[in-house]
C-alpha atoms as a PDB file:
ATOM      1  CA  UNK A   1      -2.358  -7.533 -13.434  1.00  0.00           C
ATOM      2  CA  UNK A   2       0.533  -8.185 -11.080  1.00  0.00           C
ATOM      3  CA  UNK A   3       1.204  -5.929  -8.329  1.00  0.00           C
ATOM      4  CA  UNK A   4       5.042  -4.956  -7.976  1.00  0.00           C
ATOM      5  CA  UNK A   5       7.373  -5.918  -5.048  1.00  0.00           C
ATOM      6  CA  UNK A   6       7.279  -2.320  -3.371  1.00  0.00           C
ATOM      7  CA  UNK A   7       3.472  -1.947  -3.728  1.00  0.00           C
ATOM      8  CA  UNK A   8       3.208  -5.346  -1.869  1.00  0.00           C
ATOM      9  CA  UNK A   9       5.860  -4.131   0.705  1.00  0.00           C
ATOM     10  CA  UNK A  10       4.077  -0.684   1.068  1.00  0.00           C
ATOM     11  CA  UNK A  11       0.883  -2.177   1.684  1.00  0.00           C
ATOM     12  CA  UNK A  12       2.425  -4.555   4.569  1.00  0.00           C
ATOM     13  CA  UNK A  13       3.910  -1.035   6.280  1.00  0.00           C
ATOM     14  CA  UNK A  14       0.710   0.269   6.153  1.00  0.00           C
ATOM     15  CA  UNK A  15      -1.036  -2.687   7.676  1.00  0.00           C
ATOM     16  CA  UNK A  16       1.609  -2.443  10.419  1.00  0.00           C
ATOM     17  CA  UNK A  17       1.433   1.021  10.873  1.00  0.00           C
ATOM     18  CA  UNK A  18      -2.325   1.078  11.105  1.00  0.00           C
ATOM     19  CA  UNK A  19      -2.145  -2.502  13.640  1.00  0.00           C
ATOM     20  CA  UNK A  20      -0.144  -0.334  15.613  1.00  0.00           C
ATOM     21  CA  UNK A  21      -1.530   3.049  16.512  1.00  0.00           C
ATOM     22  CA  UNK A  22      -0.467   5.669  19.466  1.00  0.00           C
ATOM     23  CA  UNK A  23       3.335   4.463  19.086  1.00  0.00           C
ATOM     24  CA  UNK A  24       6.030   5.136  16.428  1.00  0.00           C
ATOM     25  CA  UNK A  25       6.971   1.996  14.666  1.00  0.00           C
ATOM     26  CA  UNK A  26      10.736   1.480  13.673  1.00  0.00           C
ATOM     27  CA  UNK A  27      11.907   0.077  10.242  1.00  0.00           C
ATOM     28  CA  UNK A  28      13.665  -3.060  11.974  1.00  0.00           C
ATOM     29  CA  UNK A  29      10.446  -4.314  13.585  1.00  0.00           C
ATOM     30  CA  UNK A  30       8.691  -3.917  10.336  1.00  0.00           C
ATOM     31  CA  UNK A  31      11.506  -5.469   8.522  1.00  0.00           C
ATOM     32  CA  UNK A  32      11.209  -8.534  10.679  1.00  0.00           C
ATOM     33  CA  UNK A  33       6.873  -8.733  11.352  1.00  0.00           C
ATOM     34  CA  UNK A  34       7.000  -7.517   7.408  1.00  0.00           C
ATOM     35  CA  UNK A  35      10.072 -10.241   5.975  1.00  0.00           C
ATOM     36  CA  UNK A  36      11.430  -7.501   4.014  1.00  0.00           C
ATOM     37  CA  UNK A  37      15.195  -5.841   4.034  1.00  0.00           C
ATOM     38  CA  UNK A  38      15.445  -2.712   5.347  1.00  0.00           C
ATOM     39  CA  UNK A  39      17.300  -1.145   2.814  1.00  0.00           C
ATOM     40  CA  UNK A  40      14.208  -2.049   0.600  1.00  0.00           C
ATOM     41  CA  UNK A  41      12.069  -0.489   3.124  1.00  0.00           C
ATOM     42  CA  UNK A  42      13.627   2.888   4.059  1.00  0.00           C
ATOM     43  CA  UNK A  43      12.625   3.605  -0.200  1.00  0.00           C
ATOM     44  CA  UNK A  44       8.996   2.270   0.548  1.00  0.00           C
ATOM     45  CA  UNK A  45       9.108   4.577   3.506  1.00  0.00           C
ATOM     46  CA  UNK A  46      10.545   7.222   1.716  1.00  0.00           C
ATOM     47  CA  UNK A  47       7.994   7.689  -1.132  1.00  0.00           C
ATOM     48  CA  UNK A  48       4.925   6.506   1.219  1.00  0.00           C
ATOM     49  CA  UNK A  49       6.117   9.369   3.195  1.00  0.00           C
ATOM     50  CA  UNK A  50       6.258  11.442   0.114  1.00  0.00           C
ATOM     51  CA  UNK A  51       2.966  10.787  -0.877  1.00  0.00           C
ATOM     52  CA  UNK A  52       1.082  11.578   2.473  1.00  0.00           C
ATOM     53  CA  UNK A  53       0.365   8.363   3.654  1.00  0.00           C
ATOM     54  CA  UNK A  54       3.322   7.899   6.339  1.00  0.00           C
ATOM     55  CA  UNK A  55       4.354  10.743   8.778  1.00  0.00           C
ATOM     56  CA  UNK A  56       8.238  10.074   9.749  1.00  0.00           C
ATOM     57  CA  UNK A  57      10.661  11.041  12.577  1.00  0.00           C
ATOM     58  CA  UNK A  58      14.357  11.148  12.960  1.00  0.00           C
ATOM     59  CA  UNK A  59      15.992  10.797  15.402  1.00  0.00           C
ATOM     60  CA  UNK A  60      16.811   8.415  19.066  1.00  0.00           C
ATOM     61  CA  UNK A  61      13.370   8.359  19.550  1.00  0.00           C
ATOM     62  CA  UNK A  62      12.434   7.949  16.220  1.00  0.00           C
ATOM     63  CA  UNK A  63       9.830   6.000  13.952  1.00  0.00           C
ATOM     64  CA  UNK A  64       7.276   6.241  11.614  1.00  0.00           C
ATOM     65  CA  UNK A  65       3.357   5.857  11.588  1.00  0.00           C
ATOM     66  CA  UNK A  66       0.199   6.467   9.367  1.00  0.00           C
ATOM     67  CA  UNK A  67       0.135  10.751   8.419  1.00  0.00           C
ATOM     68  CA  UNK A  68      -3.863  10.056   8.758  1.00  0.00           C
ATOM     69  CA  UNK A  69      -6.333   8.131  10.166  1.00  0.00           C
ATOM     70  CA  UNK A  70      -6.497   4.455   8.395  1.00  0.00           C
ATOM     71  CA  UNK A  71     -10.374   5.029   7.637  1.00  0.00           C
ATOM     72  CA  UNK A  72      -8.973   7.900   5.395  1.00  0.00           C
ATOM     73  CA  UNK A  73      -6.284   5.839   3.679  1.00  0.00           C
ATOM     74  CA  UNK A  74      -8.114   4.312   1.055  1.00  0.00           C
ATOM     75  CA  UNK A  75      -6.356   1.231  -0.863  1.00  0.00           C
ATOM     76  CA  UNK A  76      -6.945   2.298  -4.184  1.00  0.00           C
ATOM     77  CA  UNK A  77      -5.671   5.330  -3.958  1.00  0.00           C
ATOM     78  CA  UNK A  78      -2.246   3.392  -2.805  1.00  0.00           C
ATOM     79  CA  UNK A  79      -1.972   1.363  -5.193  1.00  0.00           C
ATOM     80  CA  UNK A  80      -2.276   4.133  -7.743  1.00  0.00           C
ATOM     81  CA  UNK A  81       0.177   6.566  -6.474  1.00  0.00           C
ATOM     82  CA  UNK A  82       2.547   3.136  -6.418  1.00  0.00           C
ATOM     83  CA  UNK A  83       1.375   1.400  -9.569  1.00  0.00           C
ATOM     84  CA  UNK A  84       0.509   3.577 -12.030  1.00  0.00           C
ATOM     85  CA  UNK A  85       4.145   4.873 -12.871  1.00  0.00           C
ATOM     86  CA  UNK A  86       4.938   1.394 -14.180  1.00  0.00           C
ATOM     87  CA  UNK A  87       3.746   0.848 -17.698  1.00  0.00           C
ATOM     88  CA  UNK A  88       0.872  -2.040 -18.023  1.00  0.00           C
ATOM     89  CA  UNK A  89       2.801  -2.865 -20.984  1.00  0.00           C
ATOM     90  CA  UNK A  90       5.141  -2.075 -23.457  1.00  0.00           C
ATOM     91  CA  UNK A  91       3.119   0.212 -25.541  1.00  0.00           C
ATOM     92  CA  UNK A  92       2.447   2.073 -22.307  1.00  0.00           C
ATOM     93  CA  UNK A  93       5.765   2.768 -21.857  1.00  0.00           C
ATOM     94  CA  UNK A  94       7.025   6.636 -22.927  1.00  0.00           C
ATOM     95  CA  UNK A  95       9.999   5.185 -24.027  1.00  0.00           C
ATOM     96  CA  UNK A  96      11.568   1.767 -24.689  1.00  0.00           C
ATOM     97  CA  UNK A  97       8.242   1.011 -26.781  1.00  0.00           C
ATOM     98  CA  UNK A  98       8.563  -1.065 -30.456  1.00  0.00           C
ATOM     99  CA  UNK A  99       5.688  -2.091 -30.539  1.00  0.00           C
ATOM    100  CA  UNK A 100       4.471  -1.645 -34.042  1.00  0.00           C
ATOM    101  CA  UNK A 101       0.589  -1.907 -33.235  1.00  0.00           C
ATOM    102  CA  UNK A 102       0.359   1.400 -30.581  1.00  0.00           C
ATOM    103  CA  UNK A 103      -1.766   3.460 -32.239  1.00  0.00           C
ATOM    104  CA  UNK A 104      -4.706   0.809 -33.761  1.00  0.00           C
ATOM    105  CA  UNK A 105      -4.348  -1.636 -30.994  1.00  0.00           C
ATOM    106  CA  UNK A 106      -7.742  -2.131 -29.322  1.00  0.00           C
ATOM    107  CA  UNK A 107      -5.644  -4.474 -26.832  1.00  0.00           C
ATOM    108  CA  UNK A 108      -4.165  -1.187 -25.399  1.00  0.00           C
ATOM    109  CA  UNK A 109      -8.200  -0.161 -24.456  1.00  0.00           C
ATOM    110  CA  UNK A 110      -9.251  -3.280 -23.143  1.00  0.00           C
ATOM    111  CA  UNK A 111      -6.165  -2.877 -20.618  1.00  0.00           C
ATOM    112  CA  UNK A 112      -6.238   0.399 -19.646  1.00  0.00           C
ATOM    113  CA  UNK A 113      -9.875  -0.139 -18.726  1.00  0.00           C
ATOM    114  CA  UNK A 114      -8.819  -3.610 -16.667  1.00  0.00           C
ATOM    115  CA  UNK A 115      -6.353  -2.041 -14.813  1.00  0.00           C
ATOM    116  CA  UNK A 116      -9.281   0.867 -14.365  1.00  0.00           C
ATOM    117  CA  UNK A 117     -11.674  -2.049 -12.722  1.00  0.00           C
ATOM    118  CA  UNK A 118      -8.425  -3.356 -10.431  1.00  0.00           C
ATOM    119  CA  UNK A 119      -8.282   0.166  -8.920  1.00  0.00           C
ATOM    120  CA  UNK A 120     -12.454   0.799  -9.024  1.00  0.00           C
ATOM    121  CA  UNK A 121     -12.652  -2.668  -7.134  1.00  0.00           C
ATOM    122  CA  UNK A 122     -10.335  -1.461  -4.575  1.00  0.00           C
ATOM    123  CA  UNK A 123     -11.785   2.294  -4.247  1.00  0.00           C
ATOM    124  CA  UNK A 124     -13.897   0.931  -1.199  1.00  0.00           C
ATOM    125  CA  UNK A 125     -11.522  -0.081   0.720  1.00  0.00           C
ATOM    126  CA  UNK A 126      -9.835   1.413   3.516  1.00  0.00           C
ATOM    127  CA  UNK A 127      -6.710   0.448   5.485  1.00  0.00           C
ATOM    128  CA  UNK A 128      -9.156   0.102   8.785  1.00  0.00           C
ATOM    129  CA  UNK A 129     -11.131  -2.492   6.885  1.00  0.00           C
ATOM    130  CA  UNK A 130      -8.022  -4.750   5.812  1.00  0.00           C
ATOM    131  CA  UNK A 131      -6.879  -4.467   9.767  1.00  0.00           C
ATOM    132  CA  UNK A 132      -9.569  -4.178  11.967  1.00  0.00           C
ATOM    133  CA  UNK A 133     -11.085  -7.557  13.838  1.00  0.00           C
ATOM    134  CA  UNK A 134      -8.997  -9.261  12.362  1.00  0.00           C
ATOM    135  CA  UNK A 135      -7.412 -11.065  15.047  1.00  0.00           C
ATOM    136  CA  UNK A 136      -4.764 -13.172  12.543  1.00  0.00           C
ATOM    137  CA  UNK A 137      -3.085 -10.257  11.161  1.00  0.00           C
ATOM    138  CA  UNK A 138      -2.735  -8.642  14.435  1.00  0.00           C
ATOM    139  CA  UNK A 139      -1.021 -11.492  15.918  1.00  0.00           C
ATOM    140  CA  UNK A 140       1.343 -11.770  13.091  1.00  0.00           C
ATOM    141  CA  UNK A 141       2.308  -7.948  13.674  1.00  0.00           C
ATOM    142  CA  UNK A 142       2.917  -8.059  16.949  1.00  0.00           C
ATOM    143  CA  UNK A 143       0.421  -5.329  17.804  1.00  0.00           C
ATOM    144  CA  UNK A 144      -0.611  -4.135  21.981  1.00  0.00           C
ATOM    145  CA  UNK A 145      -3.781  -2.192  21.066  1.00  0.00           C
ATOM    146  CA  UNK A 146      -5.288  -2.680  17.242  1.00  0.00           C
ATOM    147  CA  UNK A 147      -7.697   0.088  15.708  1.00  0.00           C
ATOM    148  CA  UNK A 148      -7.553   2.299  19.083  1.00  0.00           C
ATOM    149  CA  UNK A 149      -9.100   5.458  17.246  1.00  0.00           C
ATOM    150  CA  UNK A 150      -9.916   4.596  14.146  1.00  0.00           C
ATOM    151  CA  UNK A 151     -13.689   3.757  13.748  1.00  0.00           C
ATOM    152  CA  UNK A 152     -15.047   0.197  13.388  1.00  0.00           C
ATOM    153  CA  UNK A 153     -16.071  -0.850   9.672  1.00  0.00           C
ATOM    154  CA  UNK A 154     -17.584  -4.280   9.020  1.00  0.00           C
ATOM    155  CA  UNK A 155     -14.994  -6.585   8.229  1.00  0.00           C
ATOM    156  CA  UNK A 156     -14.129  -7.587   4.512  1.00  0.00           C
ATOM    157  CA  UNK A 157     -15.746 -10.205   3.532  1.00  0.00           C
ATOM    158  CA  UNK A 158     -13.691 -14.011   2.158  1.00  0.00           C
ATOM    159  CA  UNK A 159     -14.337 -14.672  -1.544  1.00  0.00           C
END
Protein backbone atom coordinates (compact mmCIF):
# COMPACT_ATOMS: atom_id res chain seq x y z
CA UNK A 1 0.00 0.00 0.00
CA UNK A 2 1.39 3.45 -0.70
CA UNK A 3 0.33 6.29 1.28
CA UNK A 4 -0.58 9.49 -0.90
CA UNK A 5 1.33 12.84 -0.93
CA UNK A 6 -1.34 14.76 1.29
CA UNK A 7 -1.67 11.91 3.85
CA UNK A 8 2.19 12.12 4.22
CA UNK A 9 1.94 16.00 4.39
CA UNK A 10 -1.03 15.81 6.90
CA UNK A 11 0.71 13.58 9.10
CA UNK A 12 3.95 16.00 9.17
CA UNK A 13 1.29 19.05 10.28
CA UNK A 14 0.17 17.00 12.84
CA UNK A 15 3.55 16.05 14.17
CA UNK A 16 4.27 19.80 14.16
CA UNK A 17 1.25 20.82 15.61
CA UNK A 18 1.43 18.31 18.41
CA UNK A 19 5.70 19.24 18.86
CA UNK A 20 4.37 22.49 19.38
CA UNK A 21 1.65 22.92 21.94
CA UNK A 22 0.32 26.27 23.88
CA UNK A 23 1.14 28.42 20.61
CA UNK A 24 -0.61 28.75 17.20
CA UNK A 25 1.58 27.49 14.46
CA UNK A 26 1.53 29.39 11.02
CA UNK A 27 1.47 27.62 7.56
CA UNK A 28 4.96 29.24 6.51
CA UNK A 29 6.86 27.72 9.44
CA UNK A 30 5.32 24.42 8.69
CA UNK A 31 5.95 24.85 5.08
CA UNK A 32 9.61 25.31 5.77
CA UNK A 33 10.22 22.63 9.19
CA UNK A 34 7.59 20.41 6.91
CA UNK A 35 9.43 20.99 3.02
CA UNK A 36 6.10 21.32 1.61
CA UNK A 37 4.43 24.42 -0.52
CA UNK A 38 2.03 26.22 1.08
CA UNK A 39 -0.45 26.25 -1.39
CA UNK A 40 -0.34 22.37 -0.92
CA UNK A 41 -0.74 22.90 2.68
CA UNK A 42 -3.56 25.44 3.19
CA UNK A 43 -5.81 22.09 1.35
CA UNK A 44 -4.15 19.68 3.99
CA UNK A 45 -5.15 22.27 6.51
CA UNK A 46 -8.33 22.76 5.13
CA UNK A 47 -9.75 19.18 5.22
CA UNK A 48 -7.64 18.26 8.54
CA UNK A 49 -9.58 21.11 9.83
CA UNK A 50 -12.67 19.68 8.36
CA UNK A 51 -12.32 16.53 9.84
CA UNK A 52 -11.70 17.59 13.56
CA UNK A 53 -8.25 17.08 13.87
CA UNK A 54 -6.91 20.84 13.39
CA UNK A 55 -8.64 23.87 15.09
CA UNK A 56 -7.80 27.11 12.79
CA UNK A 57 -7.71 30.94 13.21
CA UNK A 58 -7.81 33.84 10.89
CA UNK A 59 -6.61 36.53 11.22
CA UNK A 60 -3.05 38.95 12.31
CA UNK A 61 -2.67 36.81 15.02
CA UNK A 62 -3.53 33.85 13.40
CA UNK A 63 -2.50 30.03 13.18
CA UNK A 64 -3.52 26.73 13.54
CA UNK A 65 -3.02 23.83 16.16
CA UNK A 66 -4.31 20.27 17.12
CA UNK A 67 -8.62 20.64 17.83
CA UNK A 68 -7.69 17.85 20.65
CA UNK A 69 -5.28 16.56 22.72
CA UNK A 70 -2.56 14.38 20.59
CA UNK A 71 -3.23 11.26 23.00
CA UNK A 72 -6.79 11.48 21.42
CA UNK A 73 -5.65 11.75 17.81
CA UNK A 74 -5.17 8.35 16.94
CA UNK A 75 -3.13 7.58 13.55
CA UNK A 76 -5.36 5.23 12.13
CA UNK A 77 -8.12 7.03 12.28
CA UNK A 78 -6.03 9.75 10.05
CA UNK A 79 -5.08 7.88 7.71
CA UNK A 80 -8.60 6.65 7.10
CA UNK A 81 -10.45 9.82 6.92
CA UNK A 82 -7.36 10.71 4.27
CA UNK A 83 -6.92 7.38 2.54
CA UNK A 84 -9.83 5.67 2.20
CA UNK A 85 -11.49 8.01 -0.51
CA UNK A 86 -8.81 6.87 -2.95
CA UNK A 87 -9.61 3.56 -4.55
CA UNK A 88 -6.95 0.60 -3.60
CA UNK A 89 -7.40 -0.18 -7.12
CA UNK A 90 -9.16 0.04 -10.12
CA UNK A 91 -11.99 -2.21 -9.37
CA UNK A 92 -12.45 -0.10 -6.25
CA UNK A 93 -13.05 2.72 -8.09
CA UNK A 94 -17.08 3.85 -8.51
CA UNK A 95 -16.27 4.89 -11.74
CA UNK A 96 -13.43 4.73 -14.29
CA UNK A 97 -13.41 0.81 -13.53
CA UNK A 98 -12.91 -1.90 -16.75
CA UNK A 99 -11.88 -4.24 -15.09
CA UNK A 100 -13.58 -7.31 -16.37
CA UNK A 101 -12.88 -9.60 -13.20
CA UNK A 102 -14.91 -7.21 -10.34
CA UNK A 103 -17.36 -9.32 -9.31
CA UNK A 104 -15.38 -13.05 -9.02
CA UNK A 105 -12.08 -11.57 -8.20
CA UNK A 106 -10.85 -13.00 -4.89
CA UNK A 107 -7.82 -10.43 -5.45
CA UNK A 108 -10.36 -7.64 -4.58
CA UNK A 109 -10.79 -9.63 -0.83
CA UNK A 110 -7.37 -10.27 -0.17
CA UNK A 111 -6.90 -6.31 -0.59
CA UNK A 112 -9.55 -4.93 1.07
CA UNK A 113 -8.56 -7.04 4.06
CA UNK A 114 -4.61 -5.77 3.61
CA UNK A 115 -5.44 -2.41 3.55
CA UNK A 116 -7.84 -3.49 6.76
CA UNK A 117 -4.43 -4.82 8.63
CA UNK A 118 -2.47 -1.32 7.45
CA UNK A 119 -5.15 0.64 9.37
CA UNK A 120 -5.61 -2.24 12.42
CA UNK A 121 -1.68 -1.98 12.75
CA UNK A 122 -1.91 1.65 13.14
CA UNK A 123 -5.19 1.75 15.49
CA UNK A 124 -2.68 1.93 18.54
CA UNK A 125 -1.11 4.64 17.81
CA UNK A 126 -1.49 8.05 18.88
CA UNK A 127 0.04 11.33 17.67
CA UNK A 128 1.71 11.69 21.42
CA UNK A 129 3.46 8.40 20.80
CA UNK A 130 5.01 9.35 17.25
CA UNK A 131 6.22 12.84 19.09
CA UNK A 132 6.90 12.45 22.49
CA UNK A 133 10.79 11.79 23.76
CA UNK A 134 11.72 11.88 20.83
CA UNK A 135 14.35 14.34 20.92
CA UNK A 136 15.23 14.06 16.81
CA UNK A 137 11.95 15.05 15.61
CA UNK A 138 11.69 17.85 17.96
CA UNK A 139 14.83 19.36 16.87
CA UNK A 140 13.91 19.10 13.30
CA UNK A 141 10.57 21.10 14.13
CA UNK A 142 11.90 23.67 15.79
CA UNK A 143 9.80 23.13 18.91
CA UNK A 144 10.34 25.44 22.69
CA UNK A 145 8.32 23.05 24.90
CA UNK A 146 7.36 19.34 23.34
CA UNK A 147 4.32 17.29 24.87
CA UNK A 148 3.56 20.16 27.61
CA UNK A 149 0.00 18.61 28.44
CA UNK A 150 -0.36 15.78 26.76
CA UNK A 151 0.41 12.63 28.90
CA UNK A 152 3.62 10.56 28.56
CA UNK A 153 3.20 7.12 26.56
CA UNK A 154 6.18 4.78 26.18
CA UNK A 155 7.90 5.54 23.17
CA UNK A 156 7.37 3.46 19.86
CA UNK A 157 9.48 1.03 19.58
CA UNK A 158 12.38 0.66 16.12
CA UNK A 159 11.61 -2.41 13.98
Amino acid sequence: MRVTKRTNIAMRVLMFCAANTGRLATKAEIALACNASENHLAQVINQLAQLGFLHTQRGRNGGLELARPAGEIVIGDVFRALEAPVPLAECFADVDNTCPLTEACRLRVALTDAANAFYATLDPITLDALVCDNAPLIDILHASAPCRGIPQHAPLESA
